[in-house]
C-alpha atoms as a PDB file:
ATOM      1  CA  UNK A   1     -68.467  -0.419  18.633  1.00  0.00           C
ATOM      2  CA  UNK A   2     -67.626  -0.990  15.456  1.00  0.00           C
ATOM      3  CA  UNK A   3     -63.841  -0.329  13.712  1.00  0.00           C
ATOM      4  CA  UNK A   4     -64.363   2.910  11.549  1.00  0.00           C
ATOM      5  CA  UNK A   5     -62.602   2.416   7.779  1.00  0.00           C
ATOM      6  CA  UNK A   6     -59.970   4.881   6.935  1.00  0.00           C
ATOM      7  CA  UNK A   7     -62.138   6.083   4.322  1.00  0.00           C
ATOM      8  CA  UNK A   8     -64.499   7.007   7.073  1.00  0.00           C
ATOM      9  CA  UNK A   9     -61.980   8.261   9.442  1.00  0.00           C
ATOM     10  CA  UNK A  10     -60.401  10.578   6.485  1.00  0.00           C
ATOM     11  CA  UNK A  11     -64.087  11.754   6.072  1.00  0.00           C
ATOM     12  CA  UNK A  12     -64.534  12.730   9.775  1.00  0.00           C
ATOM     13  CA  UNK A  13     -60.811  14.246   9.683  1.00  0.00           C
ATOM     14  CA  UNK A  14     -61.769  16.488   6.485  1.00  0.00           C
ATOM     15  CA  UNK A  15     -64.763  17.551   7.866  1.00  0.00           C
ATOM     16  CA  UNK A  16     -62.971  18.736  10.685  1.00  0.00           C
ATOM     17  CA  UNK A  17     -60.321  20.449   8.851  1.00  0.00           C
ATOM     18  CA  UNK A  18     -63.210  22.182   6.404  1.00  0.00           C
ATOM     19  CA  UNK A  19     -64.698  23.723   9.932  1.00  0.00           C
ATOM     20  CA  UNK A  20     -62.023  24.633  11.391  1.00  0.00           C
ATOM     21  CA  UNK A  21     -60.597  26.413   8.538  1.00  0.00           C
ATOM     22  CA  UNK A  22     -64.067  28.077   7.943  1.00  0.00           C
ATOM     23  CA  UNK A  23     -63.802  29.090  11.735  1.00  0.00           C
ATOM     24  CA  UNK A  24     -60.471  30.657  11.637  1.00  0.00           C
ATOM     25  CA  UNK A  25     -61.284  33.015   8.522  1.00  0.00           C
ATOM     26  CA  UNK A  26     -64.733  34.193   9.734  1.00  0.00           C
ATOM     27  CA  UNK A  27     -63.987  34.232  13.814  1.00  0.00           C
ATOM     28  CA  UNK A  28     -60.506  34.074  14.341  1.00  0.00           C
ATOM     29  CA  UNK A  29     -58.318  31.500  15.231  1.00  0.00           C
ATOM     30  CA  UNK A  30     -58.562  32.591  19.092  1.00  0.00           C
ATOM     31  CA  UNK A  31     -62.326  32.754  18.896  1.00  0.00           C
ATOM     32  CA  UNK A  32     -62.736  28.615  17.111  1.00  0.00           C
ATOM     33  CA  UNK A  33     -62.222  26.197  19.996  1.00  0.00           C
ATOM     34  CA  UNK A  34     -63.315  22.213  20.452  1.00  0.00           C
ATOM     35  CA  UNK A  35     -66.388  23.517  21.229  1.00  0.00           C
ATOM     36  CA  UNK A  36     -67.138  25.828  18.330  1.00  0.00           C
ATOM     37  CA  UNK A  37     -66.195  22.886  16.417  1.00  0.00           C
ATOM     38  CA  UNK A  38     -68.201  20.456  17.893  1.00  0.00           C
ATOM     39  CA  UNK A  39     -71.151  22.665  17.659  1.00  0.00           C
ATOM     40  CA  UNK A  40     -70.855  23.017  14.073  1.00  0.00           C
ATOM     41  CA  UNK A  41     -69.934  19.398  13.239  1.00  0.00           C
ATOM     42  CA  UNK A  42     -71.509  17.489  15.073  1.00  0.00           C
ATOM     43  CA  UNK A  43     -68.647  15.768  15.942  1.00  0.00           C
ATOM     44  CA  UNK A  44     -67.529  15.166  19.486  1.00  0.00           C
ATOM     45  CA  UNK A  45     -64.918  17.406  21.001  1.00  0.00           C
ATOM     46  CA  UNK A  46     -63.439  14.018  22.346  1.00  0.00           C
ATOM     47  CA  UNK A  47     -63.706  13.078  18.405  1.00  0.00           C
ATOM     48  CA  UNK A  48     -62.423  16.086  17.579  1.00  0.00           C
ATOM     49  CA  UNK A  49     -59.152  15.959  19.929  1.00  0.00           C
ATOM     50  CA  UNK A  50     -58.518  12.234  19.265  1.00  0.00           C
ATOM     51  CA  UNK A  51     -57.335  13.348  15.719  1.00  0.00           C
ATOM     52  CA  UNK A  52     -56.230  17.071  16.778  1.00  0.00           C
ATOM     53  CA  UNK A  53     -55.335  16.749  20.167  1.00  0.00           C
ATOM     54  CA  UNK A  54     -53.529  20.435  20.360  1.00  0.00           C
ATOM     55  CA  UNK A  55     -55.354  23.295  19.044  1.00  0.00           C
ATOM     56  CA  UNK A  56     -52.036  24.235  17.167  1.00  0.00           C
ATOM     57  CA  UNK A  57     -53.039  21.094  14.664  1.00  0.00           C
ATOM     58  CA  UNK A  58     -54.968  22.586  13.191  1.00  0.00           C
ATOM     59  CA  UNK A  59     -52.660  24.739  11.995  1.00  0.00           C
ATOM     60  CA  UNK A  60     -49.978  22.622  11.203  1.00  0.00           C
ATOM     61  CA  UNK A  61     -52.888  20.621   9.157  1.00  0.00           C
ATOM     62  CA  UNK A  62     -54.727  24.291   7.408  1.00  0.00           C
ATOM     63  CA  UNK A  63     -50.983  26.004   6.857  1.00  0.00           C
ATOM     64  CA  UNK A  64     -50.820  25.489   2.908  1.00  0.00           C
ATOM     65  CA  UNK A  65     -54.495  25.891   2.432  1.00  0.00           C
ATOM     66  CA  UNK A  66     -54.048  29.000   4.452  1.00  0.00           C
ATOM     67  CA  UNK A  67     -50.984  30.374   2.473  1.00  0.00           C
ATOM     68  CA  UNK A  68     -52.540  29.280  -1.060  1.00  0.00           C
ATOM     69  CA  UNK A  69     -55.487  31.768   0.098  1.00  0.00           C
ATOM     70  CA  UNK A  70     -53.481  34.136   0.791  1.00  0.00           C
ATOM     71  CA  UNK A  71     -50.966  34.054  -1.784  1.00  0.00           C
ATOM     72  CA  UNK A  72     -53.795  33.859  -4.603  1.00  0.00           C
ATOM     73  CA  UNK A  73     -55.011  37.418  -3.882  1.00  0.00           C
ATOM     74  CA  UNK A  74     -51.600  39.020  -4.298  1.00  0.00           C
ATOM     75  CA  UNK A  75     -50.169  40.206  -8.063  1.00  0.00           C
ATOM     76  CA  UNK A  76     -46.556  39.321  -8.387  1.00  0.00           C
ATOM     77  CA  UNK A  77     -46.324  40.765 -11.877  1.00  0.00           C
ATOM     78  CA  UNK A  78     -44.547  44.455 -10.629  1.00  0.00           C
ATOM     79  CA  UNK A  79     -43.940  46.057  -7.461  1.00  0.00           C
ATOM     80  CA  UNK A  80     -46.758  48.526  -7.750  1.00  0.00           C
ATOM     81  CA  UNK A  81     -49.098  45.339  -8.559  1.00  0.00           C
ATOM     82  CA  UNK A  82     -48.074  43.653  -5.749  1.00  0.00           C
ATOM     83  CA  UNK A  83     -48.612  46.687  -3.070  1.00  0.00           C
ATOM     84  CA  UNK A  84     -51.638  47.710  -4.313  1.00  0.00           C
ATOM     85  CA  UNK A  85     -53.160  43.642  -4.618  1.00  0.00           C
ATOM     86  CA  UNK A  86     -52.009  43.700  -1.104  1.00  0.00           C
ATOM     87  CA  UNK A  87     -54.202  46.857  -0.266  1.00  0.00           C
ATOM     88  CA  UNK A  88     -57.092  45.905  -2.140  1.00  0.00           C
ATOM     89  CA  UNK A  89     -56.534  42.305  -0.544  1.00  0.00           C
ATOM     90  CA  UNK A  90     -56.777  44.255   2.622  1.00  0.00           C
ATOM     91  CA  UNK A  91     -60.724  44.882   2.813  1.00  0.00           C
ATOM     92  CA  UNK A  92     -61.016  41.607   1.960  1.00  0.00           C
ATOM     93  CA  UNK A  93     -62.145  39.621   5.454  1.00  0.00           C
ATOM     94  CA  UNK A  94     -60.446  36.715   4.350  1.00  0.00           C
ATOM     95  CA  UNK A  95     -57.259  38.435   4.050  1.00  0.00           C
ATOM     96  CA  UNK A  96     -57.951  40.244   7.088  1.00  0.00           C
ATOM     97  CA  UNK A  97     -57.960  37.120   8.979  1.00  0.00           C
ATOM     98  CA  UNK A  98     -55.009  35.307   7.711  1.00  0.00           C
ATOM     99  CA  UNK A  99     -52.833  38.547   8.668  1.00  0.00           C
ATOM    100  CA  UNK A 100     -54.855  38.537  12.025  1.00  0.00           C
ATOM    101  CA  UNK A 101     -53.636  34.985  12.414  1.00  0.00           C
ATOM    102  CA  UNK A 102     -50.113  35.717  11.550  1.00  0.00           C
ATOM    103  CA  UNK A 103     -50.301  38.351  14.247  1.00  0.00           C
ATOM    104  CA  UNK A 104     -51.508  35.930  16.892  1.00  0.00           C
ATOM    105  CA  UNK A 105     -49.146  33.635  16.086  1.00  0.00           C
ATOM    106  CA  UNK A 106     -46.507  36.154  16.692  1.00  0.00           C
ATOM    107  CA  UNK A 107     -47.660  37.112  20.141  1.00  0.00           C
ATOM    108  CA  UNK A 108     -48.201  33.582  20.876  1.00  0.00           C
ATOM    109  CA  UNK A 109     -45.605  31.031  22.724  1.00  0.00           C
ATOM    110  CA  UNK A 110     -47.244  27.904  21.844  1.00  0.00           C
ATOM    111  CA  UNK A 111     -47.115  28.457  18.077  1.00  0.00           C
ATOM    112  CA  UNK A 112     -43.852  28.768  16.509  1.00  0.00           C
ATOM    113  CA  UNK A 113     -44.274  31.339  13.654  1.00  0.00           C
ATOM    114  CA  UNK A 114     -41.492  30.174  11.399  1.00  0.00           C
ATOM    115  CA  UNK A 115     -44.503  27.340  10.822  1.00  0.00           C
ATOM    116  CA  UNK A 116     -46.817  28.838   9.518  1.00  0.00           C
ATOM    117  CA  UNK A 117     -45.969  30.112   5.935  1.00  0.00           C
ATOM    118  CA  UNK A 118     -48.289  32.440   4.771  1.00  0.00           C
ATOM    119  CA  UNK A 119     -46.649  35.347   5.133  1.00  0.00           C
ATOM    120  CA  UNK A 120     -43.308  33.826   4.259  1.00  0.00           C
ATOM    121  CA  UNK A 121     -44.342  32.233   0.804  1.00  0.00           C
ATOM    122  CA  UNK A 122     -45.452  35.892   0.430  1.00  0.00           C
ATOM    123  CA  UNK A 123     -41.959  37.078   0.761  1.00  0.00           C
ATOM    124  CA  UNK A 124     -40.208  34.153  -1.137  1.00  0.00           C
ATOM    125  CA  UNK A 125     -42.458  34.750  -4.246  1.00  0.00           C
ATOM    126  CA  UNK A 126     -41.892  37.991  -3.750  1.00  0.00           C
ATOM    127  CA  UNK A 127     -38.164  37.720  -4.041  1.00  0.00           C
ATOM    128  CA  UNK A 128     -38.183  35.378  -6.928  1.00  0.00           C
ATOM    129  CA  UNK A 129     -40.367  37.250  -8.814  1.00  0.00           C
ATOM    130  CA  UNK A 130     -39.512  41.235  -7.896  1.00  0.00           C
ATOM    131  CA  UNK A 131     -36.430  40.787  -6.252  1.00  0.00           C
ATOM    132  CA  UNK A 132     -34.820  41.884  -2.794  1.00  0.00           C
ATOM    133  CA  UNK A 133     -36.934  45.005  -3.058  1.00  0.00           C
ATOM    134  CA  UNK A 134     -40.251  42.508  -3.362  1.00  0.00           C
ATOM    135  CA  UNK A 135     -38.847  40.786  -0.291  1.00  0.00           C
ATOM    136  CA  UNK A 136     -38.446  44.175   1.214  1.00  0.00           C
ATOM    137  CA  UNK A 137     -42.368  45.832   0.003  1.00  0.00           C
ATOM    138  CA  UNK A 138     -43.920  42.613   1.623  1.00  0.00           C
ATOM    139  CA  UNK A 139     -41.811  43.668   4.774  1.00  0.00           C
ATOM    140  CA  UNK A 140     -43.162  47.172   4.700  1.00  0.00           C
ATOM    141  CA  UNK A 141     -46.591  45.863   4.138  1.00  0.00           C
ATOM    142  CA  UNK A 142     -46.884  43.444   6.853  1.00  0.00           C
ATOM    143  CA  UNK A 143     -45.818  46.037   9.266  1.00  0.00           C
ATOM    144  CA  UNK A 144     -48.242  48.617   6.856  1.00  0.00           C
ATOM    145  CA  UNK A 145     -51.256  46.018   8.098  1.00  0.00           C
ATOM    146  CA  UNK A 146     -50.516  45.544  11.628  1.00  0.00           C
ATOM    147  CA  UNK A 147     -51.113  49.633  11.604  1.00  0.00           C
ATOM    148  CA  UNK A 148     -53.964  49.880   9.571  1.00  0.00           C
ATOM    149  CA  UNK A 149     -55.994  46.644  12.031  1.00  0.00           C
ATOM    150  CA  UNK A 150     -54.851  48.703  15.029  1.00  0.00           C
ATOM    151  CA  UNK A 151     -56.839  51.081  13.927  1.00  0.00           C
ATOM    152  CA  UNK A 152     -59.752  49.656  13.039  1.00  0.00           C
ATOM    153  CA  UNK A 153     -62.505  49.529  16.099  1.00  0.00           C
ATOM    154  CA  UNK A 154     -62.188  46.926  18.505  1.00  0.00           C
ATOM    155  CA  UNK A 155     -58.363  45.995  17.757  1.00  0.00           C
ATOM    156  CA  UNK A 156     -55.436  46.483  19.737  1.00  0.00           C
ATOM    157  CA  UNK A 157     -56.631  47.144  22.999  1.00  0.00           C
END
């Protein structure tokens, strides 16, 4: 067999990446696996653990791409800009999913949450911008979400 280039490999790596984050906002990080990924690739799931051989990789690899997402939706400009971007942001199923994923991380023991940034650029950007009571409103309205998905059907059985 023949020696792939890096070109190639960065290629197969990307397209992984593009997948997996497409998988985590539209089924959930719990729901994408090797073999969601393989199925939609084409790729291996040998391939596919060579270059992310712990499922967590893929977070460590999708964390800024993740935050940037989430970050984008949100208005810094005042404090009642920022709660009510958040609530509009909050029908969004993008949105949704990056909060569901912050959640899962926090109930998880394999994932250490101080990784993944999302929610924490929220709150630094927050405090730059508005303040310690920006820092404090993203606070409210993390704990605001986890209430509002837990009562959505099917969610916190």
């Amino acid at each position: 067999m023949a020696k792939r280039s890096k070109v190639e490999t960065e290629q197969t790596v990307q397209q992984i990446l593009d997948e997996a984050m497409k998988q985590i906002l539209e089924l959930g990080y719990d729901a994408m696996s090797y073999t969601t990924l393989s199925e939609a690739t084409g790729i291996s799931r040998t391939g596919i653990s060579h270059h992310f051989p712990h499922k967590v990789d893929f977070l460590t690899q999708l964390d800024s791409r993740l935050a940037n997402l989430f970050i984008d939706r949100l208005d810094f400009s005042c404090i009642q800009s920022l709660q009510t971007s958040w609530k509009v942001s909050l029908k969004q199923p993008h949105f949704i999913a990056i909060i569901r994923l912050y959640f899962s991380i926090c109930g998880s023991k394999q994932v250490n949450v101080s990784r993944y940034r999302a929610i924490t650029l929220a709150s630094e950007k927050a405090l730059s911008e508005l303040g310690e009571q920006g820092r404090l409103l993203v606070n409210a309205l993390v704990g605001q979400s986890a209430l509002a998905l837990c009562n959505q059907p099917g969610e916190c059985h």
